[in-house]
C-alpha atoms as a PDB file:
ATOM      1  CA  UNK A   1      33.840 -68.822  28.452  1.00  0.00           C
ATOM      2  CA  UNK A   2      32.927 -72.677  28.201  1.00  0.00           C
ATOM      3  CA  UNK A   3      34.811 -74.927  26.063  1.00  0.00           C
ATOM      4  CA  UNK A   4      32.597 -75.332  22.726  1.00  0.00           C
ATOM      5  CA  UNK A   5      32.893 -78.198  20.332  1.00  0.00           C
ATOM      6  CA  UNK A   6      33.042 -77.102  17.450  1.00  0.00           C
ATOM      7  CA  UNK A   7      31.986 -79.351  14.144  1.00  0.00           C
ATOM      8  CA  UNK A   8      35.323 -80.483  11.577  1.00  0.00           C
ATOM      9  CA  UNK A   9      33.192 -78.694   8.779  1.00  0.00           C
ATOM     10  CA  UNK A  10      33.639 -75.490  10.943  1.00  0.00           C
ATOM     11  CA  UNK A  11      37.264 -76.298  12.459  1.00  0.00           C
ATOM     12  CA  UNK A  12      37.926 -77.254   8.427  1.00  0.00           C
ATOM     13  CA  UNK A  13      36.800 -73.636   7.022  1.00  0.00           C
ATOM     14  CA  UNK A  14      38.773 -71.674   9.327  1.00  0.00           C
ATOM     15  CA  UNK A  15      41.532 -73.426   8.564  1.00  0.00           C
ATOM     16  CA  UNK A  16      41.132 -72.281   4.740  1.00  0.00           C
ATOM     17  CA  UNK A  17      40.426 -68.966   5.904  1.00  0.00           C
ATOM     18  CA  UNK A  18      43.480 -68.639   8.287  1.00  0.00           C
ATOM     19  CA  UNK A  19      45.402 -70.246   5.347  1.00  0.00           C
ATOM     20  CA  UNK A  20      44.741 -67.726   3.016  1.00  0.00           C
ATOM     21  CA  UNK A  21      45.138 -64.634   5.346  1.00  0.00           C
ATOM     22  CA  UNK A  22      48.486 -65.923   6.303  1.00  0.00           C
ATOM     23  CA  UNK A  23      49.181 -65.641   2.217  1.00  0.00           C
ATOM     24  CA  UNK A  24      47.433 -62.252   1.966  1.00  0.00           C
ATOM     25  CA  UNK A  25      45.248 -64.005  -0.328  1.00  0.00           C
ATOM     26  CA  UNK A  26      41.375 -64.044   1.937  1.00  0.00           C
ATOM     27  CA  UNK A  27      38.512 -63.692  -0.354  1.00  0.00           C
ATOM     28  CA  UNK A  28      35.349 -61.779   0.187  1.00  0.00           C
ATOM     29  CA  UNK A  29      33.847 -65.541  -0.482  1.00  0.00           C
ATOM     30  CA  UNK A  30      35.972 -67.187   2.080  1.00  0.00           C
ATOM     31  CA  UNK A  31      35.282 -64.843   4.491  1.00  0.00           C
ATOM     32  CA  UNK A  32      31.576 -64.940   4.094  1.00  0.00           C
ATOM     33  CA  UNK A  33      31.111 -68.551   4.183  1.00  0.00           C
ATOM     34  CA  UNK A  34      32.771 -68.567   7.439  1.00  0.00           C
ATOM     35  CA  UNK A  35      31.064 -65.419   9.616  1.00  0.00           C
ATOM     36  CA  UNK A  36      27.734 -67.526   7.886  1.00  0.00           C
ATOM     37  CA  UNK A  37      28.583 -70.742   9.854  1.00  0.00           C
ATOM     38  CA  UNK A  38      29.751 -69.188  12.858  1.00  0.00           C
ATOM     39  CA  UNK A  39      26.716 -67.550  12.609  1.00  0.00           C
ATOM     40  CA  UNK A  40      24.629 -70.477  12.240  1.00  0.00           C
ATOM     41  CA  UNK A  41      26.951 -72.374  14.609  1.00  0.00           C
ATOM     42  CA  UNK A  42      26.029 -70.198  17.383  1.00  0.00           C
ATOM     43  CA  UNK A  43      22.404 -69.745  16.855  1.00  0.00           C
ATOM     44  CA  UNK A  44      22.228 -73.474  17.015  1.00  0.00           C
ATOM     45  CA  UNK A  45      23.759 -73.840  19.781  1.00  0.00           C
ATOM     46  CA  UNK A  46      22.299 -71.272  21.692  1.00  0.00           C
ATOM     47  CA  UNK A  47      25.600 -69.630  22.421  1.00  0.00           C
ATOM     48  CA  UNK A  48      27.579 -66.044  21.635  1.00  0.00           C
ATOM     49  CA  UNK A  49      28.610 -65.709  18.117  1.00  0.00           C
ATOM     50  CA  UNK A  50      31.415 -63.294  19.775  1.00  0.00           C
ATOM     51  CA  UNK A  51      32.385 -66.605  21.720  1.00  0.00           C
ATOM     52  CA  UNK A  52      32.358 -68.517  18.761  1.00  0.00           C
ATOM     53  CA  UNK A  53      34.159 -66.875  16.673  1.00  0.00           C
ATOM     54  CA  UNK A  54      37.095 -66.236  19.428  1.00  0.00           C
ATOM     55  CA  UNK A  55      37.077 -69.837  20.653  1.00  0.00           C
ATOM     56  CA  UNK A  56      37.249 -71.185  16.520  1.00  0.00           C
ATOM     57  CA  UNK A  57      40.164 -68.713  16.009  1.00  0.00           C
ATOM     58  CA  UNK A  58      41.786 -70.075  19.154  1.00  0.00           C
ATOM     59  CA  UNK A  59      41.473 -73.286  18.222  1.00  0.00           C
ATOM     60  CA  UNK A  60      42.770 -72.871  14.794  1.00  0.00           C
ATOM     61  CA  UNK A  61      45.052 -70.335  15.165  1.00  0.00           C
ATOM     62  CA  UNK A  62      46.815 -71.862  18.547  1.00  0.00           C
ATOM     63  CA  UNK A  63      46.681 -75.040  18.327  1.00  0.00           C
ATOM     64  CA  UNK A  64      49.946 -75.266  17.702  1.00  0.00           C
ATOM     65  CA  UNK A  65      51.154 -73.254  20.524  1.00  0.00           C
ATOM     66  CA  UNK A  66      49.079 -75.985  22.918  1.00  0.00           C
ATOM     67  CA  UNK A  67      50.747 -79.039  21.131  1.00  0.00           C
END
């Protein structure tokens, strides 16, 4: 899988959404609005939204772990 660069708007809402799941509190809403812009990420950029989604995740999720 190729690194993708993803957009702060993007990087941005899956922090919210990883922030919430980590307080058992994920809305329907949040969870929408992000599978939507991964979604539209990935059609855009002519990529997997499977890849997408993993690499965003990743990035969020791990970042720490890579610091």
């Amino acid at each position: 899988m190729a690194t993708i660069e993803f957009p702060d708007d993007l990087i941005a809402l899956e922090r919210s959404a990883w922030a919430e799941i980590q307080r058992g509190e994920l809305t329907v809403d949040t969870a929408r609005a992000v599978h939507e812009a991964v979604t539209a990420f990935a059609e855009q950029a002519g990529v997997s939204r499977y890849d997408v989604e993993m690499g965003l995740k990743k990035a969020v999720r791990h970042s720490e772990a890579a610091a």
